[in-house]
PDB file of N, CA and C in Angstrom:
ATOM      1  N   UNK A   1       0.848  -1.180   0.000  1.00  0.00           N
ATOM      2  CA  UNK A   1       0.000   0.000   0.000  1.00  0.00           C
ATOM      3  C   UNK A   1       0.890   1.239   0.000  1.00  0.00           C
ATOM      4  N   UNK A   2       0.921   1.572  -0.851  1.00  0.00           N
ATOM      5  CA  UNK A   2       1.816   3.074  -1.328  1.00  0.00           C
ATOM      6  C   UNK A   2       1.413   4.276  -0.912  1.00  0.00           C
ATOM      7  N   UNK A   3      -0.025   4.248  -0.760  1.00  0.00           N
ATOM      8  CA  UNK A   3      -0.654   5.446  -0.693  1.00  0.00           C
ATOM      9  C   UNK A   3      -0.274   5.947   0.866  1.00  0.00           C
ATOM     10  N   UNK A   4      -0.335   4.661   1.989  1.00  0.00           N
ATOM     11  CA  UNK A   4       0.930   5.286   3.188  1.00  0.00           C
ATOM     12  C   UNK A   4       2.167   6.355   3.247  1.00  0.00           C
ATOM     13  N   UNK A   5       3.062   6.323   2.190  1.00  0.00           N
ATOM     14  CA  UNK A   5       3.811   6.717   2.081  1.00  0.00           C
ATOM     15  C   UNK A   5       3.616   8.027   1.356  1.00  0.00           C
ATOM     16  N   UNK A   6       2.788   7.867   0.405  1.00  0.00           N
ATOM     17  CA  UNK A   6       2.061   9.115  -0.463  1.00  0.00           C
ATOM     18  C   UNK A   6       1.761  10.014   0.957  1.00  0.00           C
ATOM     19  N   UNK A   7       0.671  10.127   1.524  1.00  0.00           N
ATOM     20  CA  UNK A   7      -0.012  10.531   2.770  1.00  0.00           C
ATOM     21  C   UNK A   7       1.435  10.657   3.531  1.00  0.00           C
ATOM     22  N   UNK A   8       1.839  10.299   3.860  1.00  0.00           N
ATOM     23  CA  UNK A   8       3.635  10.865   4.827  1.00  0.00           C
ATOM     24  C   UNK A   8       4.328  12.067   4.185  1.00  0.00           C
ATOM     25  N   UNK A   9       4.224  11.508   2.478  1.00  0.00           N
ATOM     26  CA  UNK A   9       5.208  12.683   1.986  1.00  0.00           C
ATOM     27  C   UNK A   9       3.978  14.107   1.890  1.00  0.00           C
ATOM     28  N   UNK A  10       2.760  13.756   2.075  1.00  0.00           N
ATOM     29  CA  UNK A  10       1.927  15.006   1.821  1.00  0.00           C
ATOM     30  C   UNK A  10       2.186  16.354   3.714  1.00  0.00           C
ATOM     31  N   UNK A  11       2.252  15.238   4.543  1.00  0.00           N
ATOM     32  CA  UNK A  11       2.210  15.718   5.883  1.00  0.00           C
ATOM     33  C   UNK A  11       3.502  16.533   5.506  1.00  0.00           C
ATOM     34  N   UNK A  12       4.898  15.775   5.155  1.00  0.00           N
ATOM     35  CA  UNK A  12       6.145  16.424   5.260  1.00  0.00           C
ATOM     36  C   UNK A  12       5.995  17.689   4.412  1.00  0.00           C
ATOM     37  N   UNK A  13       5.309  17.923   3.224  1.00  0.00           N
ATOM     38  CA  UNK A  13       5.413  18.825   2.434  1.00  0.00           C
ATOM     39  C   UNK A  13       4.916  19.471   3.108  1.00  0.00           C
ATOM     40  N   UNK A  14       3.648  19.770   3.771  1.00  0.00           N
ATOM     41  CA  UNK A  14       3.184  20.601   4.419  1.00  0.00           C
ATOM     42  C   UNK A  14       3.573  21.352   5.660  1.00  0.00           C
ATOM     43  N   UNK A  15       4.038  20.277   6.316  1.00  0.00           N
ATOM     44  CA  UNK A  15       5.533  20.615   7.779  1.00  0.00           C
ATOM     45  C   UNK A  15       6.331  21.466   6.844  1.00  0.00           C
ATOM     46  N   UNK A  16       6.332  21.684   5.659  1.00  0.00           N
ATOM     47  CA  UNK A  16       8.039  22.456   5.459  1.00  0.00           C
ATOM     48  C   UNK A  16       7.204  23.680   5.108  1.00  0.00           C
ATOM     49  N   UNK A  17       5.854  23.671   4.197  1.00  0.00           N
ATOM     50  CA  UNK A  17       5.224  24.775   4.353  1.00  0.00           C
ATOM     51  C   UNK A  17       5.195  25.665   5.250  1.00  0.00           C
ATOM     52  N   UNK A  18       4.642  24.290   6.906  1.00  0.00           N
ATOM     53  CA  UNK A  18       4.323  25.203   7.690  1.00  0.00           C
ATOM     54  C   UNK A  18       5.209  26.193   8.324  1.00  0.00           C
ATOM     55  N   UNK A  19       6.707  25.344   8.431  1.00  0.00           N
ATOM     56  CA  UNK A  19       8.008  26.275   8.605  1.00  0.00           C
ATOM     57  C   UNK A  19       7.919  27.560   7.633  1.00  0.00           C
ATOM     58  N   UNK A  20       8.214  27.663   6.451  1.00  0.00           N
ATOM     59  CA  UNK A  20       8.024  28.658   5.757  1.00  0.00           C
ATOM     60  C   UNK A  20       7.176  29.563   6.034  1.00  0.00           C
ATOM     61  N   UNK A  21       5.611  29.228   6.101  1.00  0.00           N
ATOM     62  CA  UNK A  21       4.725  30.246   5.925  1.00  0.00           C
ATOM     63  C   UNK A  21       4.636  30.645   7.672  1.00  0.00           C
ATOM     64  N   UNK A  22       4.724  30.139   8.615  1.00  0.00           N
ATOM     65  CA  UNK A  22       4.204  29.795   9.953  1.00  0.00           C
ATOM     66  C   UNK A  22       2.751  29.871  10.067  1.00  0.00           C
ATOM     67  N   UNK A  23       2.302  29.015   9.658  1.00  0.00           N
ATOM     68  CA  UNK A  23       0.312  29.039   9.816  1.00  0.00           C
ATOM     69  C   UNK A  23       0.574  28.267  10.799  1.00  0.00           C
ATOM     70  N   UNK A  24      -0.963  28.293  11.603  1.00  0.00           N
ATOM     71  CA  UNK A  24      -0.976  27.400  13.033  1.00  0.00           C
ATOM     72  C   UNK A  24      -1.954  26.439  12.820  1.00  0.00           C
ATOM     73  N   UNK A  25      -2.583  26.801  11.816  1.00  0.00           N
ATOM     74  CA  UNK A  25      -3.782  25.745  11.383  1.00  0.00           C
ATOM     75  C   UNK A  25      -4.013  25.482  10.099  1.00  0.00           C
ATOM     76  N   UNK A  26      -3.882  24.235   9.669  1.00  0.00           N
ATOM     77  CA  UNK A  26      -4.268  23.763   8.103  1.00  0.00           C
ATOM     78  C   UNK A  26      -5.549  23.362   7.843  1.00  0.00           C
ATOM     79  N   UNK A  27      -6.833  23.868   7.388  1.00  0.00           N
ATOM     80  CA  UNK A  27      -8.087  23.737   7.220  1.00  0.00           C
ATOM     81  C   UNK A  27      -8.371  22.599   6.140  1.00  0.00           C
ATOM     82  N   UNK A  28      -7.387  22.860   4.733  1.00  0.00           N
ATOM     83  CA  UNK A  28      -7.515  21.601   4.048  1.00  0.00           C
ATOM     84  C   UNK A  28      -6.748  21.512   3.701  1.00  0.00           C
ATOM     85  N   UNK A  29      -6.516  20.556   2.395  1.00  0.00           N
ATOM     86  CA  UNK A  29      -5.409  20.403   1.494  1.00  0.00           C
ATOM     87  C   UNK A  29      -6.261  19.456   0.068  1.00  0.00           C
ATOM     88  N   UNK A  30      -6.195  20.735  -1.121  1.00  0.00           N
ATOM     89  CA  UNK A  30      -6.502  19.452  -1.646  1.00  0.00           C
ATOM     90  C   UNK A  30      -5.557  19.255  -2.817  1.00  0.00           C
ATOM     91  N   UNK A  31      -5.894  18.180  -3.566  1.00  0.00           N
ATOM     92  CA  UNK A  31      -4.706  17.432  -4.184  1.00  0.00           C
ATOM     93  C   UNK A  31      -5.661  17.175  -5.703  1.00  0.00           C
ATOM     94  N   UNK A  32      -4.747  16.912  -6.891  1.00  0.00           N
ATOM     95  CA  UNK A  32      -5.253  16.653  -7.966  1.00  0.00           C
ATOM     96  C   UNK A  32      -4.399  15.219  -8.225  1.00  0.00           C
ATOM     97  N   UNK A  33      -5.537  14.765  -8.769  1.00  0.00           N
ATOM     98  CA  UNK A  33      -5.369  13.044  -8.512  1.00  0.00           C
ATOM     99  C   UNK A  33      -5.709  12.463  -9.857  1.00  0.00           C
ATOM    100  N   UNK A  34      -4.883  12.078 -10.886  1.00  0.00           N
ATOM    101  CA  UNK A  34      -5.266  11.196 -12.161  1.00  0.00           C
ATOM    102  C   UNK A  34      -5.688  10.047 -12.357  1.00  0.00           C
ATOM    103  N   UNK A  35      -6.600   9.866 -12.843  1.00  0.00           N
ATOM    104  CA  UNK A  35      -7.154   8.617 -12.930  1.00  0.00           C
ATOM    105  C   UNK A  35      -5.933   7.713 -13.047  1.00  0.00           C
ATOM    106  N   UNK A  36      -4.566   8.210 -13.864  1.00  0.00           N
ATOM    107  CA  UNK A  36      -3.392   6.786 -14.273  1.00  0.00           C
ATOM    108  C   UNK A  36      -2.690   6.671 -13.271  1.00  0.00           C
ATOM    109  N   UNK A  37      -2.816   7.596 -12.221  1.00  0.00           N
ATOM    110  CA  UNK A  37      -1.615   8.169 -11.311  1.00  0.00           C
ATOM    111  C   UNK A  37      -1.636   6.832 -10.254  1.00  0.00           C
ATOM    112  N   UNK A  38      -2.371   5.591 -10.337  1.00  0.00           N
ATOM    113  CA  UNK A  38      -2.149   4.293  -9.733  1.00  0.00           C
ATOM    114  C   UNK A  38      -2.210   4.615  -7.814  1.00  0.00           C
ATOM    115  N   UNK A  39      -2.613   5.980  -7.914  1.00  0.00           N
ATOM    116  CA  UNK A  39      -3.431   6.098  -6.105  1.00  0.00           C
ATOM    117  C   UNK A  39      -4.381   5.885  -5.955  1.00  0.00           C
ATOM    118  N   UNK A  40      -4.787   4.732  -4.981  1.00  0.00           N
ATOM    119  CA  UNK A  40      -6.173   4.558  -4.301  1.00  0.00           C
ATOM    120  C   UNK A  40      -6.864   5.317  -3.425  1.00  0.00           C
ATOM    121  N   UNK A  41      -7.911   6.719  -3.846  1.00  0.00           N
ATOM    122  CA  UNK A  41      -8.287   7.651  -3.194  1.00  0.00           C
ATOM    123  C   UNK A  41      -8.362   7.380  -2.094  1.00  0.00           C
ATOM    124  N   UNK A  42      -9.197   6.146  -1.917  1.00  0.00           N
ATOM    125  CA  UNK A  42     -10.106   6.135  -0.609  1.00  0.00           C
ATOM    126  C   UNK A  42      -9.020   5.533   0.862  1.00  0.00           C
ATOM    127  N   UNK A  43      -8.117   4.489   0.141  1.00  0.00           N
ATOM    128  CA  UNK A  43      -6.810   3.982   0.589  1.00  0.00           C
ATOM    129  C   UNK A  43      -5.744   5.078   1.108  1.00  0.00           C
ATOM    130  N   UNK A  44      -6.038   6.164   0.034  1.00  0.00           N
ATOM    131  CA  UNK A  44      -5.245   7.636   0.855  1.00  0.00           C
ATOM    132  C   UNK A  44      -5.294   8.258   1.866  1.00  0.00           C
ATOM    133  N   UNK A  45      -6.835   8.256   1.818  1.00  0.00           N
ATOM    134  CA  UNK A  45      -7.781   9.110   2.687  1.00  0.00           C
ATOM    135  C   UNK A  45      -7.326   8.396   4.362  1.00  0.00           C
ATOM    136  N   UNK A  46      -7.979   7.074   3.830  1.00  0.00           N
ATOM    137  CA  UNK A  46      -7.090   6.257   5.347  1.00  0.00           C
ATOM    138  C   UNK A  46      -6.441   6.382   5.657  1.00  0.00           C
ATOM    139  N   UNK A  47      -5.142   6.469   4.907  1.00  0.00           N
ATOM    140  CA  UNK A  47      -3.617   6.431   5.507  1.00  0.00           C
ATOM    141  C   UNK A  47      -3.833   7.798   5.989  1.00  0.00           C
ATOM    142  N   UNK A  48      -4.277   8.910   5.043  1.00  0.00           N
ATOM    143  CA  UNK A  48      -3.983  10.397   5.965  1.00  0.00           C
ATOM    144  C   UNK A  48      -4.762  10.603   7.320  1.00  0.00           C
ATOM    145  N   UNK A  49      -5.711  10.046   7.118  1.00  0.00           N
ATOM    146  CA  UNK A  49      -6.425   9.942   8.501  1.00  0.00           C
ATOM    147  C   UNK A  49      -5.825   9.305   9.697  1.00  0.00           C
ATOM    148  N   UNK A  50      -5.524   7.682   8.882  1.00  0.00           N
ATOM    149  CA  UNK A  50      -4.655   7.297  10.368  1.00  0.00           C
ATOM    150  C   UNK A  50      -3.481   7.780  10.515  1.00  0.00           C
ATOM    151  N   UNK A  51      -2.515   8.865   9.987  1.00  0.00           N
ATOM    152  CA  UNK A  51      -1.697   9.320   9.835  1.00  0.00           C
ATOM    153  C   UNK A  51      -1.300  10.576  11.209  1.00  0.00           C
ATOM    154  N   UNK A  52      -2.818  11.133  10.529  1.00  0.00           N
ATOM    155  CA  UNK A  52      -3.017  12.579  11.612  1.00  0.00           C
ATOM    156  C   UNK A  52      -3.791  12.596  13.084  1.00  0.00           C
ATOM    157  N   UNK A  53      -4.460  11.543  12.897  1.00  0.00           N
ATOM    158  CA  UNK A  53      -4.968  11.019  14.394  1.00  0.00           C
ATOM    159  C   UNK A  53      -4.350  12.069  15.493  1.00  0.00           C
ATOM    160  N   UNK A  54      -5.356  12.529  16.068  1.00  0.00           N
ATOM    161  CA  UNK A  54      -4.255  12.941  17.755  1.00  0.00           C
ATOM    162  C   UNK A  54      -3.428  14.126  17.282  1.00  0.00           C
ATOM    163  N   UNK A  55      -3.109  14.412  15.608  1.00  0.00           N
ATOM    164  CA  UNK A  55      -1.832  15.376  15.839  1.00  0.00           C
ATOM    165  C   UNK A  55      -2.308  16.862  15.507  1.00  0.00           C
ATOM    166  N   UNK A  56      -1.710  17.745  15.134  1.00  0.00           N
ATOM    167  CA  UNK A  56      -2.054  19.226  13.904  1.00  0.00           C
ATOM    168  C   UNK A  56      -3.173  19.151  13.014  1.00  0.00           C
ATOM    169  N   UNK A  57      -2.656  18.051  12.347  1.00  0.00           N
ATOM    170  CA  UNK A  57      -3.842  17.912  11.279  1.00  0.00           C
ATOM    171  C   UNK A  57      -4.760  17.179  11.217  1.00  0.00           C
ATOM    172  N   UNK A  58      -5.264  16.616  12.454  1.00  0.00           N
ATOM    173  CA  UNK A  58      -6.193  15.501  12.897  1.00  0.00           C
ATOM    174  C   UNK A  58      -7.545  16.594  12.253  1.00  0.00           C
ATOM    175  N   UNK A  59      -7.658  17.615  12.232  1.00  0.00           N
ATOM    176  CA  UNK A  59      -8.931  18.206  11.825  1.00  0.00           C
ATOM    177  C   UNK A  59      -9.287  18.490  10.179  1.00  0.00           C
ATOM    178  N   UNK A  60      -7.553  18.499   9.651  1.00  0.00           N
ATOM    179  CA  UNK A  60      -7.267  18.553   8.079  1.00  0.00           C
ATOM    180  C   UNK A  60      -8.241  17.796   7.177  1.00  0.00           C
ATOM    181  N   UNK A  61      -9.267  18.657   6.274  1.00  0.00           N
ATOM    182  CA  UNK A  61      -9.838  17.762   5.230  1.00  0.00           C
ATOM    183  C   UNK A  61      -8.795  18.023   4.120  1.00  0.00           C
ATOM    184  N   UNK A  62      -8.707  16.741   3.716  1.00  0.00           N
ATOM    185  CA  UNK A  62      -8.354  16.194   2.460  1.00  0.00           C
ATOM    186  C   UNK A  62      -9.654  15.868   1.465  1.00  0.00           C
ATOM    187  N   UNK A  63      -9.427  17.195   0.457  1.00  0.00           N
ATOM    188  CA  UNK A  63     -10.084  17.372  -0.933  1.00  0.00           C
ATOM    189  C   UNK A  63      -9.103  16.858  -2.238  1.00  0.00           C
ATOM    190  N   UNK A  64     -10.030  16.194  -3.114  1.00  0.00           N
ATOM    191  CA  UNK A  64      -9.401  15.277  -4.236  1.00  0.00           C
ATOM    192  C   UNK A  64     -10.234  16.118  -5.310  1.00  0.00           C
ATOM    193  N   UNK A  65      -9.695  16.865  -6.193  1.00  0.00           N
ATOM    194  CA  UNK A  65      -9.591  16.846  -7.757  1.00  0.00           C
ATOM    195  C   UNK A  65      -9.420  15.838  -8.810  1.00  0.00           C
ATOM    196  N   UNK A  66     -10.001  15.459  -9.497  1.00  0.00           N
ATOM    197  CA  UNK A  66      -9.954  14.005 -10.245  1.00  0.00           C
ATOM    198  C   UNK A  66      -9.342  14.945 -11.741  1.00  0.00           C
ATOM    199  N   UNK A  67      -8.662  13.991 -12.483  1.00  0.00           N
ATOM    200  CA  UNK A  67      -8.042  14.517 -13.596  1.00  0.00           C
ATOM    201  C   UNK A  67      -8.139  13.727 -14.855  1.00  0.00           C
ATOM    202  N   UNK A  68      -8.343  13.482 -15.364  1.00  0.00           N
ATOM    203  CA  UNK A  68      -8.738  12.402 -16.362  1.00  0.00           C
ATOM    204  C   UNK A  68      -7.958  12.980 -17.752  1.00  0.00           C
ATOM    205  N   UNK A  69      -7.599  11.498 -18.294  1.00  0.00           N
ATOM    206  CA  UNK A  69      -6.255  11.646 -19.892  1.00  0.00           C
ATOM    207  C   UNK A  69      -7.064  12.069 -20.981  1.00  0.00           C
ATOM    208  N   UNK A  70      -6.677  12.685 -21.876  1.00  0.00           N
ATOM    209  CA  UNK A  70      -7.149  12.978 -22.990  1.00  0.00           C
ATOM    210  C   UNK A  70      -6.623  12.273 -24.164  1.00  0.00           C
ATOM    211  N   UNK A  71      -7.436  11.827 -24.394  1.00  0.00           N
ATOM    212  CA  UNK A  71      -7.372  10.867 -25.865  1.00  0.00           C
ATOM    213  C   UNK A  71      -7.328  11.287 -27.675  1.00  0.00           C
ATOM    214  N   UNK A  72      -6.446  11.100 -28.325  1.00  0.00           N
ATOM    215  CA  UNK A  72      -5.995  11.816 -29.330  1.00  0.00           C
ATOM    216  C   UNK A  72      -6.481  10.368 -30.664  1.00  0.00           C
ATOM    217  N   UNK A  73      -7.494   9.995 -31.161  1.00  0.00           N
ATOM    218  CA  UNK A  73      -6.946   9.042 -31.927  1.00  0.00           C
ATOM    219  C   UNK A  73      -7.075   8.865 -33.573  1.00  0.00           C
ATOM    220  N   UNK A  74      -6.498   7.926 -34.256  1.00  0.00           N
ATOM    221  CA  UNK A  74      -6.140   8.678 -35.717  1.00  0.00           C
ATOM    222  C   UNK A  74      -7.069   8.887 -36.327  1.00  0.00           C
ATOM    223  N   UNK A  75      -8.058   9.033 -36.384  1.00  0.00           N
ATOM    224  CA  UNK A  75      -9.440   9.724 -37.011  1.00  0.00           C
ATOM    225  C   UNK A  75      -9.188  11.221 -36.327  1.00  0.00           C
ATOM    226  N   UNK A  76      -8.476  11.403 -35.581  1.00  0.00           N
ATOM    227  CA  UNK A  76      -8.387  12.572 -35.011  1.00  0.00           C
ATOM    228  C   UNK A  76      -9.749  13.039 -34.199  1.00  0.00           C
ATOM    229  N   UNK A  77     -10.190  12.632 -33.956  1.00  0.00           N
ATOM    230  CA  UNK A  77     -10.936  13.130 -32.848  1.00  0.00           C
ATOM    231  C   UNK A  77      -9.958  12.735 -31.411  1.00  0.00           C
ATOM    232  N   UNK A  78     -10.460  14.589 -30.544  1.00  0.00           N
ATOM    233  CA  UNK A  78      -9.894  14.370 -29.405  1.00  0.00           C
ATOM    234  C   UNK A  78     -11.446  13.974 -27.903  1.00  0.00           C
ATOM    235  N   UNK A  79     -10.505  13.377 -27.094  1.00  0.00           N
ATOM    236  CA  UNK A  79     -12.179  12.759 -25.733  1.00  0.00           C
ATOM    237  C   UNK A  79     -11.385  12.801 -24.778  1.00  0.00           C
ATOM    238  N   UNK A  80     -12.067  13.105 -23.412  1.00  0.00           N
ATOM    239  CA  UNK A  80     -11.182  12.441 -22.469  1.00  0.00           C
ATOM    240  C   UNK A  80     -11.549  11.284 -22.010  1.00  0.00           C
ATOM    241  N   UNK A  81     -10.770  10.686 -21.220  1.00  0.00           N
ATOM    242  CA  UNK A  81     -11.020   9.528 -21.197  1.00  0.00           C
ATOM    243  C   UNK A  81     -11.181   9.222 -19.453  1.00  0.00           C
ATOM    244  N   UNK A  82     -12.445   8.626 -18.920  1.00  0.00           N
ATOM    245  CA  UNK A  82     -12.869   8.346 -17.729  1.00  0.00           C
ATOM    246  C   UNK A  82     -12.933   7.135 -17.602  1.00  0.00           C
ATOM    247  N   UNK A  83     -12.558   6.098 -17.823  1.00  0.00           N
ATOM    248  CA  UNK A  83     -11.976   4.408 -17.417  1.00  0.00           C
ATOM    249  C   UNK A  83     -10.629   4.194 -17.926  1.00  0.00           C
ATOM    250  N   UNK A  84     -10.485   2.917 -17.265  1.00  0.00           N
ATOM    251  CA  UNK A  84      -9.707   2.214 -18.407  1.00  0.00           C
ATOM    252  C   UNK A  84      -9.550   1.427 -19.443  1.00  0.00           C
ATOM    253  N   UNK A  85     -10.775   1.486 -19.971  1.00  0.00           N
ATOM    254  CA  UNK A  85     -11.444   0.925 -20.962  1.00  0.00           C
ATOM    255  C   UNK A  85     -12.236   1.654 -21.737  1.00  0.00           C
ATOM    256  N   UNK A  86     -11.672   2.109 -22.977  1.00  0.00           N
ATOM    257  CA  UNK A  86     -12.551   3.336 -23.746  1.00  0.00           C
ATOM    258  C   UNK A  86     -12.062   2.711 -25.337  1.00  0.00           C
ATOM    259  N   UNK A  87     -12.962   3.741 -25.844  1.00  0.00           N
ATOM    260  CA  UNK A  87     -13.019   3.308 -27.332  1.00  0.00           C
ATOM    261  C   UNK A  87     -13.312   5.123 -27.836  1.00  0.00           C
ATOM    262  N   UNK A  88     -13.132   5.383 -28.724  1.00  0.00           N
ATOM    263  CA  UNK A  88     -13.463   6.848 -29.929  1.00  0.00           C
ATOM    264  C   UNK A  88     -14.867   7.181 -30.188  1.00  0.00           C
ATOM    265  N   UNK A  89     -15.189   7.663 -28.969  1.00  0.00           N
ATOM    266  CA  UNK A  89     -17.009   7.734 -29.959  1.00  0.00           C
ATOM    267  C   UNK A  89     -17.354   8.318 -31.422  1.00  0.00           C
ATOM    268  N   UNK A  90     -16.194   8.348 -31.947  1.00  0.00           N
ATOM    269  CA  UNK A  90     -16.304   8.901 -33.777  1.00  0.00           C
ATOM    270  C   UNK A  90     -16.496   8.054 -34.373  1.00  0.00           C
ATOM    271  N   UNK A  91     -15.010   6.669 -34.110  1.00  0.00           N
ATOM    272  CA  UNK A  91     -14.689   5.402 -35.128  1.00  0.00           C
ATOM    273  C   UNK A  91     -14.820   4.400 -34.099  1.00  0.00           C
ATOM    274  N   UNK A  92     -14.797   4.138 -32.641  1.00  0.00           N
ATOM    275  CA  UNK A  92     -15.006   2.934 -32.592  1.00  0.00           C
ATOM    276  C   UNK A  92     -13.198   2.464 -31.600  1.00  0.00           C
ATOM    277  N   UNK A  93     -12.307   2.728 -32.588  1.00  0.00           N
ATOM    278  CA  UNK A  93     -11.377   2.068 -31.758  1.00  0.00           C
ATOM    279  C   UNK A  93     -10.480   2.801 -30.503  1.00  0.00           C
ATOM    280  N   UNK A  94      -9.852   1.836 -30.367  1.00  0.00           N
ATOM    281  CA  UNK A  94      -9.434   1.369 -28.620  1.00  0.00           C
ATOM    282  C   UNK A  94      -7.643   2.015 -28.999  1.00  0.00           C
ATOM    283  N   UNK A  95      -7.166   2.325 -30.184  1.00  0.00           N
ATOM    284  CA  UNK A  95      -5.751   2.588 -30.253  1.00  0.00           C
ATOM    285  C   UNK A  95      -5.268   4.232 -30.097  1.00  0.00           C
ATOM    286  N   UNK A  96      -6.503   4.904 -29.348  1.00  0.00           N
ATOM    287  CA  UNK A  96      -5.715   6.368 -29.197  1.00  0.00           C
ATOM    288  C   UNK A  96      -4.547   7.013 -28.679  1.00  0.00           C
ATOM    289  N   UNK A  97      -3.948   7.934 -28.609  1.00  0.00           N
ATOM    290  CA  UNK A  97      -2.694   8.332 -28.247  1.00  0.00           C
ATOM    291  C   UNK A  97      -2.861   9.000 -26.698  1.00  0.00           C
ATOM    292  N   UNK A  98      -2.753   8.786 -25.616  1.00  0.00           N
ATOM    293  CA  UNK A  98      -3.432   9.341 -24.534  1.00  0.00           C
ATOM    294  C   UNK A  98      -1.941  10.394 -23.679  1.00  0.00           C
ATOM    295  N   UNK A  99      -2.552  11.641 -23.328  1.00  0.00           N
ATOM    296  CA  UNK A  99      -1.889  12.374 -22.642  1.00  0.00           C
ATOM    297  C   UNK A  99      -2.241  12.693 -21.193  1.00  0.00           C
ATOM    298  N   UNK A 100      -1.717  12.964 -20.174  1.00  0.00           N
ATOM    299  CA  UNK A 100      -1.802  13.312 -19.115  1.00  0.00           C
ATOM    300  C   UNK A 100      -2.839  12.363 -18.025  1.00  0.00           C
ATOM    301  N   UNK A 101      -3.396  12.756 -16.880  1.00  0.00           N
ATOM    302  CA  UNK A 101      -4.264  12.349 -15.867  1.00  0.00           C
ATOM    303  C   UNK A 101      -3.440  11.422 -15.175  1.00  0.00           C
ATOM    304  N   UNK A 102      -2.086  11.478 -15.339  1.00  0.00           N
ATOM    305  CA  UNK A 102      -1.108  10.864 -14.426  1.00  0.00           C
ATOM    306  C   UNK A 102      -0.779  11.321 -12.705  1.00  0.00           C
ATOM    307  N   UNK A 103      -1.528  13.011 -12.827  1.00  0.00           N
ATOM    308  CA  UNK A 103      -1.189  13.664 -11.669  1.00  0.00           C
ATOM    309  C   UNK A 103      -1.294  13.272 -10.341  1.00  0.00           C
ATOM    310  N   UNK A 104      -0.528  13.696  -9.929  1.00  0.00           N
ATOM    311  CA  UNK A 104      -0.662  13.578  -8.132  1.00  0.00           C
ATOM    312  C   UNK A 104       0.030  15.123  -7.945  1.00  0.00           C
ATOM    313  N   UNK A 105      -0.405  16.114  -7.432  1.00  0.00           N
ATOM    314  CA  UNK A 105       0.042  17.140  -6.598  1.00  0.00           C
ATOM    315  C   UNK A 105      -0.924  17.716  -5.571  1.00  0.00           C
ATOM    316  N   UNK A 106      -0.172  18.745  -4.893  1.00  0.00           N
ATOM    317  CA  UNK A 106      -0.929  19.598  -3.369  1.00  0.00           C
ATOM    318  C   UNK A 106      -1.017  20.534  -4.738  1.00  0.00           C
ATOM    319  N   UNK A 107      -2.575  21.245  -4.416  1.00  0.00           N
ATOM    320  CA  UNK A 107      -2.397  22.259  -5.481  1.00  0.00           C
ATOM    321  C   UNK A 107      -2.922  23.660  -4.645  1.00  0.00           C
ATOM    322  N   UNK A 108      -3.462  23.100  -3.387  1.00  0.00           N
ATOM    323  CA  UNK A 108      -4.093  24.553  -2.469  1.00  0.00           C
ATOM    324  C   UNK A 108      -4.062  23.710  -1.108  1.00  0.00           C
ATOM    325  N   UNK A 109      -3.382  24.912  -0.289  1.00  0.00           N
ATOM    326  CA  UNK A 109      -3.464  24.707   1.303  1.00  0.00           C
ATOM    327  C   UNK A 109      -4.409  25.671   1.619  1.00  0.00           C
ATOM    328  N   UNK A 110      -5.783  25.786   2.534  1.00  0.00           N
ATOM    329  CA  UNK A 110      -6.381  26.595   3.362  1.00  0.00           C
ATOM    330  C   UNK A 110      -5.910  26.729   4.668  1.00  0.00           C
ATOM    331  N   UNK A 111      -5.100  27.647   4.836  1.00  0.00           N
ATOM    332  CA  UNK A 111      -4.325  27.525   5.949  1.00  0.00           C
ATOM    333  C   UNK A 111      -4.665  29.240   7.330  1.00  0.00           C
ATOM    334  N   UNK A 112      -4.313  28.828   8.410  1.00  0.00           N
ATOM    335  CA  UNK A 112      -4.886  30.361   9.591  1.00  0.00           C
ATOM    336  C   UNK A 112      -3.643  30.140  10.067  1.00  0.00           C
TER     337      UNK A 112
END
């Protein structure tokens, strides 16, 4: 389970924030999350939860942005793409050229 470690490095990023900025309270954090990016939201959510238990950010919501790939294929029509299993609603096939929805980043702290 990776997403443990995901959820650790999100706390640390934010500890170095909090050095930087000195806020005393983090209200949320949310994150943009790609469908390819191979994190289990809900598996995250856990780990950050059991993560922050008891500490600073035991009150921290964690907000998820979903990001989804965009599909390029040789009929040229462009789609994005919301499974992992898609086809061209123009022609039909399954061989498009797909870009992005790989993401994982912090993209906004609500912070006091």
């Amino acid at each position: 389970m990776h997403e443990l470690s995901i959820a650790e490095n999100i706390i640390d990023i934010v500890e170095s924030y909090r050095g930087e900025c000195d806020f005393t309270r983090c209200n949320s954090i949310t994150l943009r999350l790609g469908l390819f990016s191979a994190v289990d939201e809900e598996a995250l959510r856990f780990a950050f939860e059991a993560l922050t238990e008891g500490g600073p950010y035991a009150e921290t919501i964690l907000k998820v942005e979903k990001t989804y790939p965009q599909a390029t294929c040789s009929c040229q029509r462009s789609f994005e793409v919301r499974d992992f299993y898609y086809s061209c609603p123009e022609c039909g096939s399954v061989t498009a050229e797909l870009t992005g929805g790989d993401d994982l980043n912090i993209v906004q702290l609500e912070v006091h």
